[in-house]
PDB file of N, CA and C in Angstrom:
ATOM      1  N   UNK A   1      20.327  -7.769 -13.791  1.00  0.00           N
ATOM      2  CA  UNK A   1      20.714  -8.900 -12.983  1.00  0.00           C
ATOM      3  C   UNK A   1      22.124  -8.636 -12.445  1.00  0.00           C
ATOM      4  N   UNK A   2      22.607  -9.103 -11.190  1.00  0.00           N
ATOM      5  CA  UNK A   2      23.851  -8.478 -10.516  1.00  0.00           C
ATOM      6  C   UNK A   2      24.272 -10.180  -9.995  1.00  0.00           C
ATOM      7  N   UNK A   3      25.509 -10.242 -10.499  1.00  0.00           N
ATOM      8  CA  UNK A   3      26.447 -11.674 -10.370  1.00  0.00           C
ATOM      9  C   UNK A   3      27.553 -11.436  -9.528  1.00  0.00           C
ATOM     10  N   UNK A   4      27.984 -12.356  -8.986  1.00  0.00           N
ATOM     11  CA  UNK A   4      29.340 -12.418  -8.609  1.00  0.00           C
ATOM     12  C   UNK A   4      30.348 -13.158  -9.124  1.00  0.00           C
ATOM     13  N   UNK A   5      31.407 -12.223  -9.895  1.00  0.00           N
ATOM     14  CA  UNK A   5      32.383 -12.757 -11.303  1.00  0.00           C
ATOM     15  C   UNK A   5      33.465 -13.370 -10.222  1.00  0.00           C
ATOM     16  N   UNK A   6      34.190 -14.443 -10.659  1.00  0.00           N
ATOM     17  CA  UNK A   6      35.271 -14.829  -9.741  1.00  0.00           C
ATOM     18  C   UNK A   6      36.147 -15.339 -11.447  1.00  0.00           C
ATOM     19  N   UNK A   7      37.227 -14.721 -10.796  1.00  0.00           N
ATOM     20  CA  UNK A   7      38.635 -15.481 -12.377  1.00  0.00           C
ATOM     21  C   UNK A   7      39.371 -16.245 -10.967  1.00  0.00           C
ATOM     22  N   UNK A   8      39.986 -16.950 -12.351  1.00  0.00           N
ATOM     23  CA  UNK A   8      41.346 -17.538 -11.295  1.00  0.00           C
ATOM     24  C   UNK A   8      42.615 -17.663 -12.537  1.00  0.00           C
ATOM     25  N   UNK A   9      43.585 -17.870 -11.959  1.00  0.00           N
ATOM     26  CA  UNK A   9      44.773 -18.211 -12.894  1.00  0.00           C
ATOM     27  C   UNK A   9      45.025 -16.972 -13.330  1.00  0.00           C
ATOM     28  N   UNK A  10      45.706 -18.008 -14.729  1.00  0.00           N
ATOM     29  CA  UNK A  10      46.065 -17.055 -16.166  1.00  0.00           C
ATOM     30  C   UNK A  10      44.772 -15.853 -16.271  1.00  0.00           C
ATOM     31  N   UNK A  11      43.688 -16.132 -16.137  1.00  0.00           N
ATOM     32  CA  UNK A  11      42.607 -15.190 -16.405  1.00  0.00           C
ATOM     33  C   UNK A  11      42.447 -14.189 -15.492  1.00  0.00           C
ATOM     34  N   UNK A  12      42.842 -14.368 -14.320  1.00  0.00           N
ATOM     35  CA  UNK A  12      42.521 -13.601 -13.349  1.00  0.00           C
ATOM     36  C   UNK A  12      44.396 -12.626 -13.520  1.00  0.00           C
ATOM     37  N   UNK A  13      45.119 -12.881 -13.727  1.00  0.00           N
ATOM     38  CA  UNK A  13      46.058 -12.179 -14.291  1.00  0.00           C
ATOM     39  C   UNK A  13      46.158 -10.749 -15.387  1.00  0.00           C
ATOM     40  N   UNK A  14      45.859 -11.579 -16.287  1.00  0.00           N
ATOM     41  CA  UNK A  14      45.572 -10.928 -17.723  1.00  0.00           C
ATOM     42  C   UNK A  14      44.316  -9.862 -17.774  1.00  0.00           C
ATOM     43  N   UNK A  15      43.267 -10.146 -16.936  1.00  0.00           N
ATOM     44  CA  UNK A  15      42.405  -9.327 -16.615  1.00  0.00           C
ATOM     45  C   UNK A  15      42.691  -8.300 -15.548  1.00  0.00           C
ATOM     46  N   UNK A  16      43.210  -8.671 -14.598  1.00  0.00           N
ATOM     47  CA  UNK A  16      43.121  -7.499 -13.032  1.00  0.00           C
ATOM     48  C   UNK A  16      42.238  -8.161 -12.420  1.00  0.00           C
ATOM     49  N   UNK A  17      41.334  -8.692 -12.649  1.00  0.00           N
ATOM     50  CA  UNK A  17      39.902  -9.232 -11.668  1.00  0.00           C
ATOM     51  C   UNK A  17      39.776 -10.143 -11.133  1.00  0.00           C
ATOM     52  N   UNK A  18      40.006 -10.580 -10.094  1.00  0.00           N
ATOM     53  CA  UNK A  18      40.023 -11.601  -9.288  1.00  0.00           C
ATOM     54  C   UNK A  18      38.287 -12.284  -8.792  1.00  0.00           C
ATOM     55  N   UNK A  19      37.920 -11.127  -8.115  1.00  0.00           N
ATOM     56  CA  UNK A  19      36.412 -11.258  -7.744  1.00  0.00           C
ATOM     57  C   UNK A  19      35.572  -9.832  -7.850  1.00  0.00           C
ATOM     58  N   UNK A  20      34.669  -9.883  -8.513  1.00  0.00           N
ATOM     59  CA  UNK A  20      33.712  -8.337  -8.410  1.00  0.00           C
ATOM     60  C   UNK A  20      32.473  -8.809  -8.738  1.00  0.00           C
ATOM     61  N   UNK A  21      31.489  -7.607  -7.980  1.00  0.00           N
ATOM     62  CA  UNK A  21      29.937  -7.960  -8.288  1.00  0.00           C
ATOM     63  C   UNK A  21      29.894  -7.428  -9.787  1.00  0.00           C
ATOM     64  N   UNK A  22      29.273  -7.715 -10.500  1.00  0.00           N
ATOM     65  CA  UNK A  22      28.727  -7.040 -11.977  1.00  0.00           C
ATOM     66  C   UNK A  22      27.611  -6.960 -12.091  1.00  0.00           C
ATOM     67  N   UNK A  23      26.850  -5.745 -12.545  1.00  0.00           N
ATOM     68  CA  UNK A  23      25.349  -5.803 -13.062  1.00  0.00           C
ATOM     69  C   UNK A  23      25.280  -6.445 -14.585  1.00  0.00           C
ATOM     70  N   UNK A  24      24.721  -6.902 -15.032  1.00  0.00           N
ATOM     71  CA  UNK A  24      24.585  -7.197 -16.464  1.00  0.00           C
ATOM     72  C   UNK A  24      23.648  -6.875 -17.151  1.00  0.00           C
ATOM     73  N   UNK A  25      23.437  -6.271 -18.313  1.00  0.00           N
ATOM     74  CA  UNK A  25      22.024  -5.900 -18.780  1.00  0.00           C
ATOM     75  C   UNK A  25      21.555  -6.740 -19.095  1.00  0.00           C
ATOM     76  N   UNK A  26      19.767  -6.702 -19.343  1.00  0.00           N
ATOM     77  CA  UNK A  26      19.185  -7.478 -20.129  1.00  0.00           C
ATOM     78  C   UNK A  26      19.409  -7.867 -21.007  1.00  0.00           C
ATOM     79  N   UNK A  27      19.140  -9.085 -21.159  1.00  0.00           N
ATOM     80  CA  UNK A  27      19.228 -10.183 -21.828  1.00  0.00           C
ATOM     81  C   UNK A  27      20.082 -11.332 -22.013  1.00  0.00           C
ATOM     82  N   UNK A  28      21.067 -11.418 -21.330  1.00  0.00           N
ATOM     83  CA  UNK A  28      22.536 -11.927 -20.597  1.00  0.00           C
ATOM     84  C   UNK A  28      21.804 -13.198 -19.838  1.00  0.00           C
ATOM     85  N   UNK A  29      21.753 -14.432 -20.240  1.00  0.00           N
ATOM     86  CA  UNK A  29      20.716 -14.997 -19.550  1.00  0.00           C
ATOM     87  C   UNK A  29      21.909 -17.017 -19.266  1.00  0.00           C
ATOM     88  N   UNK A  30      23.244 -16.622 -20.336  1.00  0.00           N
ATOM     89  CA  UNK A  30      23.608 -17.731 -20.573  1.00  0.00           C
ATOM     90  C   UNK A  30      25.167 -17.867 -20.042  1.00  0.00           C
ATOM     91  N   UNK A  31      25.532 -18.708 -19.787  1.00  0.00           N
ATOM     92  CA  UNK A  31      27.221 -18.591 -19.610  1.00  0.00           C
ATOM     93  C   UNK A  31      27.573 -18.024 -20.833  1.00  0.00           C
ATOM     94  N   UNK A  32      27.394 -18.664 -22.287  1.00  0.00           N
ATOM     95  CA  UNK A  32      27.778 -18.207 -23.480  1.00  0.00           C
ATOM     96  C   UNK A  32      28.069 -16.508 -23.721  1.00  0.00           C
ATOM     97  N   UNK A  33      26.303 -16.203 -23.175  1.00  0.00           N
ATOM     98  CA  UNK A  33      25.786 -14.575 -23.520  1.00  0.00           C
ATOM     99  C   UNK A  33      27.020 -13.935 -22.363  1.00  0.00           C
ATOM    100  N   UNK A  34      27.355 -14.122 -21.128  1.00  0.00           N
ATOM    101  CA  UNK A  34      28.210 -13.300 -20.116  1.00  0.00           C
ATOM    102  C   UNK A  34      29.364 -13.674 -20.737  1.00  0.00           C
ATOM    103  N   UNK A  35      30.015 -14.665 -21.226  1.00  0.00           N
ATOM    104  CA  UNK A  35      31.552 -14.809 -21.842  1.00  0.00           C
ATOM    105  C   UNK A  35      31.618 -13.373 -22.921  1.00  0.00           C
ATOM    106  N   UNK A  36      30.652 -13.975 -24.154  1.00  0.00           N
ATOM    107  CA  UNK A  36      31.267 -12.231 -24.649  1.00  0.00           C
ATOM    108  C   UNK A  36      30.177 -11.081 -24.506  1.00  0.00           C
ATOM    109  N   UNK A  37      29.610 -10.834 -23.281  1.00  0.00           N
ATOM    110  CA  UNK A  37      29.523  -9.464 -22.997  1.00  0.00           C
ATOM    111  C   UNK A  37      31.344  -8.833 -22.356  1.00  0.00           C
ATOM    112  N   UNK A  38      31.263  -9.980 -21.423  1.00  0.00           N
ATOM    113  CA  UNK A  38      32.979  -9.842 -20.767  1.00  0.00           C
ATOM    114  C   UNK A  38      33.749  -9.216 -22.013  1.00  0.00           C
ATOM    115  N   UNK A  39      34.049 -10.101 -23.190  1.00  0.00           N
ATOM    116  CA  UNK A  39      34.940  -9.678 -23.884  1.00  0.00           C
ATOM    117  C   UNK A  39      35.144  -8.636 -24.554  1.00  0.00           C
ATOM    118  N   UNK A  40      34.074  -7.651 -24.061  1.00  0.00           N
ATOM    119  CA  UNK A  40      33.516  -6.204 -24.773  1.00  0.00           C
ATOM    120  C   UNK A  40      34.259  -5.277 -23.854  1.00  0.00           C
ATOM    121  N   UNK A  41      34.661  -5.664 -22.523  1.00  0.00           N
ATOM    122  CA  UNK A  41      35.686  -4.851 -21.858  1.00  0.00           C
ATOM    123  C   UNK A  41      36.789  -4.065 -22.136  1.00  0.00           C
ATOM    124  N   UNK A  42      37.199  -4.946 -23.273  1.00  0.00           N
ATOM    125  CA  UNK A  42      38.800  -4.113 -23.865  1.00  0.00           C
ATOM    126  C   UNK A  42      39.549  -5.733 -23.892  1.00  0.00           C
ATOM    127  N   UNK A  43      40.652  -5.106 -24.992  1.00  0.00           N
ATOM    128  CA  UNK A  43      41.494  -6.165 -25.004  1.00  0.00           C
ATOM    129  C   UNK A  43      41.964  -7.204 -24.460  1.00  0.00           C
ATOM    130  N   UNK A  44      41.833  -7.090 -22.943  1.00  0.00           N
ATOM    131  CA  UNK A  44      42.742  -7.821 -22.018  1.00  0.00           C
ATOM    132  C   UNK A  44      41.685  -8.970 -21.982  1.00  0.00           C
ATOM    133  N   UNK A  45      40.465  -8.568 -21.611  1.00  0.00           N
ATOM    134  CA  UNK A  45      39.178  -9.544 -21.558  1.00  0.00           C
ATOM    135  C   UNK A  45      38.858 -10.197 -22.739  1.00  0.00           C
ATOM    136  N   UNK A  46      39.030  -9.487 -24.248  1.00  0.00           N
ATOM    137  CA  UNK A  46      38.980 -10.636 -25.187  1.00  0.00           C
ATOM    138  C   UNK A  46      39.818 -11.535 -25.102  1.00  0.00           C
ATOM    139  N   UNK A  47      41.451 -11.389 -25.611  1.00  0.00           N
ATOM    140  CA  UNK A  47      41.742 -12.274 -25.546  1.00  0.00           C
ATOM    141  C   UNK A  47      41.457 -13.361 -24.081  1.00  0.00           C
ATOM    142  N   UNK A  48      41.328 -12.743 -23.138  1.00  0.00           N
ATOM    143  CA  UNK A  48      41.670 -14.370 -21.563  1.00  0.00           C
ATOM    144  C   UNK A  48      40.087 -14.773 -22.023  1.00  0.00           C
ATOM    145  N   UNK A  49      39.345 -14.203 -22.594  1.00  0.00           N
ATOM    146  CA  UNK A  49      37.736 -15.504 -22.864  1.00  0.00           C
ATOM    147  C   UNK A  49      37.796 -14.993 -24.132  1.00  0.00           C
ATOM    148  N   UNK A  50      38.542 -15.349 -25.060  1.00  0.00           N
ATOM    149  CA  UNK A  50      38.485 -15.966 -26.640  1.00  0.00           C
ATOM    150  C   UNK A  50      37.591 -16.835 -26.518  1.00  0.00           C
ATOM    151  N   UNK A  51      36.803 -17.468 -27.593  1.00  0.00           N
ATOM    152  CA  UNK A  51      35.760 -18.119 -27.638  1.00  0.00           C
ATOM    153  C   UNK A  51      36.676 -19.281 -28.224  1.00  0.00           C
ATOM    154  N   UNK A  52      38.053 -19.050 -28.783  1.00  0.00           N
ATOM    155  CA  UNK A  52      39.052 -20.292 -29.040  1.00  0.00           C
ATOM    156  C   UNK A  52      39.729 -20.751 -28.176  1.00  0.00           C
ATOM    157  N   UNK A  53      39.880 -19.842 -27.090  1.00  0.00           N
ATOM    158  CA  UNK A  53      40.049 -20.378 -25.782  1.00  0.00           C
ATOM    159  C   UNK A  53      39.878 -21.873 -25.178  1.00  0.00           C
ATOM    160  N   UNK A  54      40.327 -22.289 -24.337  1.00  0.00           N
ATOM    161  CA  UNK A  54      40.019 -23.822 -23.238  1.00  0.00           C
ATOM    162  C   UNK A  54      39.435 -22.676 -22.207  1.00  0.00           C
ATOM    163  N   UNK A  55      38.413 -22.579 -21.574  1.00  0.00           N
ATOM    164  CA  UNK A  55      38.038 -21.833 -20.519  1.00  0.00           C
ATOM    165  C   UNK A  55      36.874 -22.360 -19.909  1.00  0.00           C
ATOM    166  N   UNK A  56      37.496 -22.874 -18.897  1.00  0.00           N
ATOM    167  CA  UNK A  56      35.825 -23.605 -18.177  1.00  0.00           C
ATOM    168  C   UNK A  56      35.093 -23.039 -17.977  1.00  0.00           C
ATOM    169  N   UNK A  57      33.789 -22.845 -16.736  1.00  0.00           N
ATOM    170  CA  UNK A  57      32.962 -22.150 -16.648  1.00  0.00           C
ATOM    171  C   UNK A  57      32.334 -22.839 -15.340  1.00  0.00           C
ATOM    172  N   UNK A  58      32.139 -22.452 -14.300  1.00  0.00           N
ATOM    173  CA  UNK A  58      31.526 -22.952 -12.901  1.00  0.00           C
ATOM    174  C   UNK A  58      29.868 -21.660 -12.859  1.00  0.00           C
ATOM    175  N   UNK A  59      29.003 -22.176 -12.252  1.00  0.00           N
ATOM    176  CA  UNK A  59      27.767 -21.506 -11.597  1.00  0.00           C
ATOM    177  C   UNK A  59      27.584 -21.820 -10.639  1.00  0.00           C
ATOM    178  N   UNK A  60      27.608 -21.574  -9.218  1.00  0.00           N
ATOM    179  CA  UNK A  60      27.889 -21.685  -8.028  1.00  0.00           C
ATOM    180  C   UNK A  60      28.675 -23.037  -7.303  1.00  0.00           C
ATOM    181  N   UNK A  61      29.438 -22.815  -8.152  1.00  0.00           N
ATOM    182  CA  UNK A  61      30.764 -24.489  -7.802  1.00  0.00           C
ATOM    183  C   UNK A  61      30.425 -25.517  -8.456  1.00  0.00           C
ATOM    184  N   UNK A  62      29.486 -25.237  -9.476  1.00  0.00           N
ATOM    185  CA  UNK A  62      29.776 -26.310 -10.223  1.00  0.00           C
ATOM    186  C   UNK A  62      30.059 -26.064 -11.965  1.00  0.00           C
ATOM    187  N   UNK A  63      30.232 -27.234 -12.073  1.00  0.00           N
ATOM    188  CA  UNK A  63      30.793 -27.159 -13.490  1.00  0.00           C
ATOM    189  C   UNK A  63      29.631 -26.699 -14.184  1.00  0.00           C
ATOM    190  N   UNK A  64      29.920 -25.784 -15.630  1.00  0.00           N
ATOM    191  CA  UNK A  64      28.834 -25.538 -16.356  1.00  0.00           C
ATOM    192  C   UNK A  64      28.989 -25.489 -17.677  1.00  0.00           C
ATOM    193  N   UNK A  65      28.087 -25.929 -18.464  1.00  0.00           N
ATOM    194  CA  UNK A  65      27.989 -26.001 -20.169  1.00  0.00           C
ATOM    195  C   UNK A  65      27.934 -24.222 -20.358  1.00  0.00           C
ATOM    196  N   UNK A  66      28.115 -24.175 -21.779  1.00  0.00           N
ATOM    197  CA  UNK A  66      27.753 -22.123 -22.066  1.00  0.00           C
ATOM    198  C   UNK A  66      26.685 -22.213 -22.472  1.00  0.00           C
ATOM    199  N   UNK A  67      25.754 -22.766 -22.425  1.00  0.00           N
ATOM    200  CA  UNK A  67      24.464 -22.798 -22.901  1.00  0.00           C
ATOM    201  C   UNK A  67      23.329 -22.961 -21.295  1.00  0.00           C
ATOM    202  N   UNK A  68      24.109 -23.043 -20.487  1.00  0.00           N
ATOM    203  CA  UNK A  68      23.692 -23.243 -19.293  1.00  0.00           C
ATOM    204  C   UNK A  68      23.418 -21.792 -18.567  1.00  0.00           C
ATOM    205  N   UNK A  69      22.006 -21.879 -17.337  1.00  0.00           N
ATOM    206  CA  UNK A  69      21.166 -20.217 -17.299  1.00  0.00           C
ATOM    207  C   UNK A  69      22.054 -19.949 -16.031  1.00  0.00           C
ATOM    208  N   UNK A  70      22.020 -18.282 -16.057  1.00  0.00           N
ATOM    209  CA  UNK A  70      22.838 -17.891 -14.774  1.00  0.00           C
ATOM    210  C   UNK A  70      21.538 -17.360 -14.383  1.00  0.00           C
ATOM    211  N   UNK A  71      21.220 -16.952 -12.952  1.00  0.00           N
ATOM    212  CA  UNK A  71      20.335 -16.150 -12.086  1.00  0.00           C
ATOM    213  C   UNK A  71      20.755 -15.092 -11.413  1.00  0.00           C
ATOM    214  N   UNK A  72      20.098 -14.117 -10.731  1.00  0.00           N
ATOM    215  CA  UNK A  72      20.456 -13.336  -9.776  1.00  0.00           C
ATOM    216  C   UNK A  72      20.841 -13.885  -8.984  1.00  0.00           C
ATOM    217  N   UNK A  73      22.131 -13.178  -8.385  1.00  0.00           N
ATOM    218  CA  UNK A  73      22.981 -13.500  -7.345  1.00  0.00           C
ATOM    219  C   UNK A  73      23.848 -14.930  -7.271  1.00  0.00           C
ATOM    220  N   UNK A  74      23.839 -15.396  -8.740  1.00  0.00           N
ATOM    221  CA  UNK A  74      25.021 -16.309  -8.987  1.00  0.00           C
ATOM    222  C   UNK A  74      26.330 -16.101  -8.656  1.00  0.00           C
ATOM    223  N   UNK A  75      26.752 -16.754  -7.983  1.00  0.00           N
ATOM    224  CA  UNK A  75      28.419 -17.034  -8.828  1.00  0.00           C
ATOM    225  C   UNK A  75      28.699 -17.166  -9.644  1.00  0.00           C
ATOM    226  N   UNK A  76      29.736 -16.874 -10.519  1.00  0.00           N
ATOM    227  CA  UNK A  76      30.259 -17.534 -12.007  1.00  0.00           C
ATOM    228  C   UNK A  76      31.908 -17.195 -11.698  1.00  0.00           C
ATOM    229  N   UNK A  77      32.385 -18.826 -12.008  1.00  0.00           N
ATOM    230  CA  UNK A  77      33.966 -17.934 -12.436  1.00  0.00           C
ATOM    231  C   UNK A  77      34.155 -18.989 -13.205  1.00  0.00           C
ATOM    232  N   UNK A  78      35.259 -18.717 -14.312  1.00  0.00           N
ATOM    233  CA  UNK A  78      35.859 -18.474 -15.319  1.00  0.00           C
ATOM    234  C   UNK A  78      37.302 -19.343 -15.196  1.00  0.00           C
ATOM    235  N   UNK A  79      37.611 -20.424 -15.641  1.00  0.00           N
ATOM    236  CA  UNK A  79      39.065 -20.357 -15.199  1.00  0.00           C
ATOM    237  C   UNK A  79      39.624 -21.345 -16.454  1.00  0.00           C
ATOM    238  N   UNK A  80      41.094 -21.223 -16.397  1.00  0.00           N
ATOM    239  CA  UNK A  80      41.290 -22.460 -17.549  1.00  0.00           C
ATOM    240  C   UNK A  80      41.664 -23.850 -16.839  1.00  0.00           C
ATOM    241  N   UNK A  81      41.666 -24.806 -18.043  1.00  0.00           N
ATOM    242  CA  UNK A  81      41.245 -26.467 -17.583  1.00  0.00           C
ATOM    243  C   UNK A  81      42.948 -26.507 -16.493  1.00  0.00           C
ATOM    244  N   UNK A  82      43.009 -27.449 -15.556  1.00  0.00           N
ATOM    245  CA  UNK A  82      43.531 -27.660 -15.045  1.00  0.00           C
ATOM    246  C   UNK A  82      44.759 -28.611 -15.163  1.00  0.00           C
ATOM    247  N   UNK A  83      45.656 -28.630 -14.863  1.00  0.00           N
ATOM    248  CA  UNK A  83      46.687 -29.995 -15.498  1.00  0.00           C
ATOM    249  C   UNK A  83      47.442 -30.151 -14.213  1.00  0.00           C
ATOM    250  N   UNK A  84      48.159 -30.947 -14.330  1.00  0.00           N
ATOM    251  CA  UNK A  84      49.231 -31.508 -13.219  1.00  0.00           C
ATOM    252  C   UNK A  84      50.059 -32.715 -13.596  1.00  0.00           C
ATOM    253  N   UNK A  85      51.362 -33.199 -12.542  1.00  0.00           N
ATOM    254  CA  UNK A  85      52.078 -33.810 -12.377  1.00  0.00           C
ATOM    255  C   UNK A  85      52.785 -34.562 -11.551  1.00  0.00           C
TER     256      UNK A  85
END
């Protein structure tokens, strides 16, 4: 299955990755399952999606649970919760 990863913020920092296509192997079927395949990247990617993390989760602009299904040719990005003043 081939996604389109989008970070933003702190995550998109700490990683290098802003936007890239990814293939994912089988069986990768969940927000949950793509958070830690991600974190199998190397260091930089565990820690920015720690599973202790605050890290939202969007599937084509919208908000998403990690238990929630991704498809071919999704979007997904990744970002932390938002604040202001």
């Amino acid at each position: 299955m081939r996604i389109r990863l989008r970070l933003f913020a702190s995550l998109r920092e700490q990683t290098g990755v802003e936007d890239e296509w990814v293939d994912l192997p089988a069986g990768i079927q969940s927000l949950a399952e793509l958070r830690t395949h991600l974190r199998s990247r190397g260091p930089s990617w565990a820690d920015a999606l720690d599973a202790k993390r605050a890290v939202r989760g969007a599937i084509n602009q919208r908000m998403a649970g990690e238990n929630d299904a991704i498809s071919e040719g999704d979007e997904v990005a990744f970002f932390p919760p938002v604040t202001g003043g």
